[in-house]
Protein backbone atom coordinates (compact mmCIF):
# COMPACT_ATOMS: atom_id res chain seq x y z
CA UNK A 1 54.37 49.21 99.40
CA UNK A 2 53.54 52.20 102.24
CA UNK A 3 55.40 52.20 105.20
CA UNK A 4 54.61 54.44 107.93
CA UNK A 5 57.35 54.94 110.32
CA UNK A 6 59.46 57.18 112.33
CA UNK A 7 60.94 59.91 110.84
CA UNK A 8 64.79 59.80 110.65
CA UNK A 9 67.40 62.61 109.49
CA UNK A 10 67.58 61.57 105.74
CA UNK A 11 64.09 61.63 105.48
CA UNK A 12 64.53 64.87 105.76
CA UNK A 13 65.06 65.91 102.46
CA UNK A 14 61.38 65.06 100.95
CA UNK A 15 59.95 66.44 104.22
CA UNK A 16 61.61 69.99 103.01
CA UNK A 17 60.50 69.03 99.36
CA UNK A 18 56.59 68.42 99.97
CA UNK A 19 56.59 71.31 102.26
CA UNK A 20 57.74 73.82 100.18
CA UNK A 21 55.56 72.71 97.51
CA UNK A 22 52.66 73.64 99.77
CA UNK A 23 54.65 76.90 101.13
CA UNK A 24 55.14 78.28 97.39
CA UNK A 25 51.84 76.99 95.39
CA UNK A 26 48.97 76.77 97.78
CA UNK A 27 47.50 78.53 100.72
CA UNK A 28 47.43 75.08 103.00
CA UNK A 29 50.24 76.57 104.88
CA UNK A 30 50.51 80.29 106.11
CA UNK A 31 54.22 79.46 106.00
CA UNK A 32 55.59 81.99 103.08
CA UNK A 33 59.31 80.87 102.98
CA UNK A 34 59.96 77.17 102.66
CA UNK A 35 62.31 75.90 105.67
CA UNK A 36 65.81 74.22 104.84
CA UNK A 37 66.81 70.86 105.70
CA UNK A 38 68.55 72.53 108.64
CA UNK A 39 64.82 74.21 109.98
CA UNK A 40 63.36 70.52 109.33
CA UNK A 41 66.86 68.80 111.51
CA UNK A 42 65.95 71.37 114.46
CA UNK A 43 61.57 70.79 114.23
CA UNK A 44 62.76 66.26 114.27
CA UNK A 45 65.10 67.26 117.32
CA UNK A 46 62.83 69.32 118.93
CA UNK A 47 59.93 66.73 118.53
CA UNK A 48 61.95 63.64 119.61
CA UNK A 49 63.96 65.32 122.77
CA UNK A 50 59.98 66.22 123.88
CA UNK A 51 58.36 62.58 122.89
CA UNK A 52 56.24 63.73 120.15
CA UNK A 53 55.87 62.45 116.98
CA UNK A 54 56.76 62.66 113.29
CA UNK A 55 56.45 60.28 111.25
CA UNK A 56 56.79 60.03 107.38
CA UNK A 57 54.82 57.60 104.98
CA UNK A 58 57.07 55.34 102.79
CA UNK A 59 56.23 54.98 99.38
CA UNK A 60 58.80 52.62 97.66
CA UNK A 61 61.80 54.30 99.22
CA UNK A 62 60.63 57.60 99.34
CA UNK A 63 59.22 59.69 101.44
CA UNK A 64 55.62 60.65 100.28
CA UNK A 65 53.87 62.31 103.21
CA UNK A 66 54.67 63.61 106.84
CA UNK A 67 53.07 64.03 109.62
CA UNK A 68 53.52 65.47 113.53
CA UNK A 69 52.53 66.47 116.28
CA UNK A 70 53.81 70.32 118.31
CA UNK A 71 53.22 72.05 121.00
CA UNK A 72 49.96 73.26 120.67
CA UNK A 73 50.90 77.09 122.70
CA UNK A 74 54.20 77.65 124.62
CA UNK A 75 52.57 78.08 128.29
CA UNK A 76 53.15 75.20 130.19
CA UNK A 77 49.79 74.07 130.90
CA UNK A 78 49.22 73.62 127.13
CA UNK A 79 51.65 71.04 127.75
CA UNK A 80 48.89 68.23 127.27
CA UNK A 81 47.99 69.43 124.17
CA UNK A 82 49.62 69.06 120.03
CA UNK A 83 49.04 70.53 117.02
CA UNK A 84 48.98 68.05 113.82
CA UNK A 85 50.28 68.84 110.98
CA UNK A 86 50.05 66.49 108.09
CA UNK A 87 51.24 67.47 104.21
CA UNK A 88 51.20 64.40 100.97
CA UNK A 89 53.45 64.59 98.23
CA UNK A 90 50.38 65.89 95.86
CA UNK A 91 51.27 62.62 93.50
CA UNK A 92 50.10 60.39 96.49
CA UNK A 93 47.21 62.06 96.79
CA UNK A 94 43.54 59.75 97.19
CA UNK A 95 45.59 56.76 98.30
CA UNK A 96 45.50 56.69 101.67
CA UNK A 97 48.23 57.91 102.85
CA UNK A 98 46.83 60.95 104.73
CA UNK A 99 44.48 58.44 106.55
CA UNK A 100 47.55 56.31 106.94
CA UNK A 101 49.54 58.86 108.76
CA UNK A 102 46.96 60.60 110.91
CA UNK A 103 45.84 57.07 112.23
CA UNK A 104 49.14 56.43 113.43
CA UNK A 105 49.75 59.77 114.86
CA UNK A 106 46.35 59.93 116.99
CA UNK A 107 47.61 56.32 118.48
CA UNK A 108 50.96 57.51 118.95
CA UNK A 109 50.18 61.29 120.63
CA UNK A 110 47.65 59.25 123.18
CA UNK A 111 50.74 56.88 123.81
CA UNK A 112 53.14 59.48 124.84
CA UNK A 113 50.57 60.96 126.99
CA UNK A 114 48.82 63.79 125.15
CA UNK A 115 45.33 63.97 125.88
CA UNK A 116 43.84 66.39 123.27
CA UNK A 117 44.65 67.03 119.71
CA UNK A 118 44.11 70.37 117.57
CA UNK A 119 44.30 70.79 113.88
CA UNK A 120 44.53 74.14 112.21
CA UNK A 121 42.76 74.40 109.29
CA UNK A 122 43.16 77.04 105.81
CA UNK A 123 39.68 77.36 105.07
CA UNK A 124 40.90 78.35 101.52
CA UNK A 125 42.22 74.81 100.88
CA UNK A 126 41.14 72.28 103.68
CA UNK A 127 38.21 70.59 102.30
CA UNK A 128 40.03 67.21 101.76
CA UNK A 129 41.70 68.05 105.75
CA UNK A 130 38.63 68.78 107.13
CA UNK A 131 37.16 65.34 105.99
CA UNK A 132 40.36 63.28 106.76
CA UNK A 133 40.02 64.94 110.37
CA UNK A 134 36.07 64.06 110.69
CA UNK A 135 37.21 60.26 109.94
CA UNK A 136 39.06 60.34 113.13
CA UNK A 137 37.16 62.02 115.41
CA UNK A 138 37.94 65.36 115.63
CA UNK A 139 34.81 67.91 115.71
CA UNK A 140 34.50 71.26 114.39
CA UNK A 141 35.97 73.37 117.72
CA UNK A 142 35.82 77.32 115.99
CA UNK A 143 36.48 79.30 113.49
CA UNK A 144 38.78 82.16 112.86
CA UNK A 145 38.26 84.84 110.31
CA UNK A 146 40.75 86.24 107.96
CA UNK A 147 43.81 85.71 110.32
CA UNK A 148 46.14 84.84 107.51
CA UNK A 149 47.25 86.99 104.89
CA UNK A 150 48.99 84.96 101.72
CA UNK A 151 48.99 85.22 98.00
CA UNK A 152 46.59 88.04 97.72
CA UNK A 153 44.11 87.36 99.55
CA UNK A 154 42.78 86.61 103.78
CA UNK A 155 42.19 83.32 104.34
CA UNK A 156 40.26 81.76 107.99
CA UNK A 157 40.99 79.21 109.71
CA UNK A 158 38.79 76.09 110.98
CA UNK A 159 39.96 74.38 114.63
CA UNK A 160 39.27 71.29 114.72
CA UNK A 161 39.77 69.17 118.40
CA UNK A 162 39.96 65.58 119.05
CA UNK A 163 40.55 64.14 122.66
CA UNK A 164 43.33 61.40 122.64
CA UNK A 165 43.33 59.61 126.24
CA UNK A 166 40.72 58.14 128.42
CA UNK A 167 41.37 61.33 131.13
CA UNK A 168 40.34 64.26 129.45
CA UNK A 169 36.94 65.23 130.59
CA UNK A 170 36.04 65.34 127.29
């Protein structure tokens, strides 16, 4: 059975595991060092103290996905606007979990008042992203050439932008 819920401090744990799997063996992430438990503790805090979420998908009592949503820039009038970031355990991969999660973090985002929604995208590796993305309405919003240097090679990025909340303009 999947649950998809709030994340909480011992879920902690598999949220450092899956990410580091992506950090180490694929160029989903520009991340380059995997972040401790600790780095993961601070990001939940961080997140809950500023009503955002992260939430984890529960796959018989352990964690096999996460998802969030950041600050999308530092400047306050960015304030409006998150970043998702979603990573699956890749043995719970093409069962729904990804749709799952980023269902659940679109409705919750909107709920705590964030009105537009930006995913990042590794060209090198985002194929199955960009299509979970598409399912939810986000739109192709730019491109951005060889920014990212990992593994050998320069990888670009695809922005993708959804708006959340009935006031955007949008």
């Amino acid at each position: 059975m999947t649950l998809v819920r709030a994340a909480r401090a011992d879920d902690l744990e598999g949220v450092a595991a899956i990410a580091a799997h992506y950090v180490l063996n694929s160029l989903a992430t520009f991340a380059e060092t995997p972040q401790t438990v600790a780095e993961w503790r601070e990001r939940l805090d961080d997140l809950e103290a500023r009503g955002l979420p992260f939430l984890v998908a529960e796959v018989d009592g352990e964690v096999a996905g996460y998802v969030y949503a950041g600050p999308w820039r530092p400047k306050p009038a960015y304030r409006y606007t998150v970043e998702d970031t979603i990573y699956l355990d890749p043995r719970h991969l093409g069962k729904g979990l990804g749709t799952a999660l980023l269902g659940e973090l679109v409705e919750r985002a909107a709920k705590a008042g964030m009105r537009q929604m930006i995913a990042v995208i590794a060209d090198a590796a985002g194929d199955g992203s960009v299509a979970l993305h598409r399912r939810f309405g986000f739109v192709e919003a730019g491109r951005l050439s060889d920014v990212g240097h990992k593994q050998g090679r320069w990888i670009s990025t695809i922005l993708m932008q959804r708006a959340l909340g009935p006031e955007t303009g949008a």
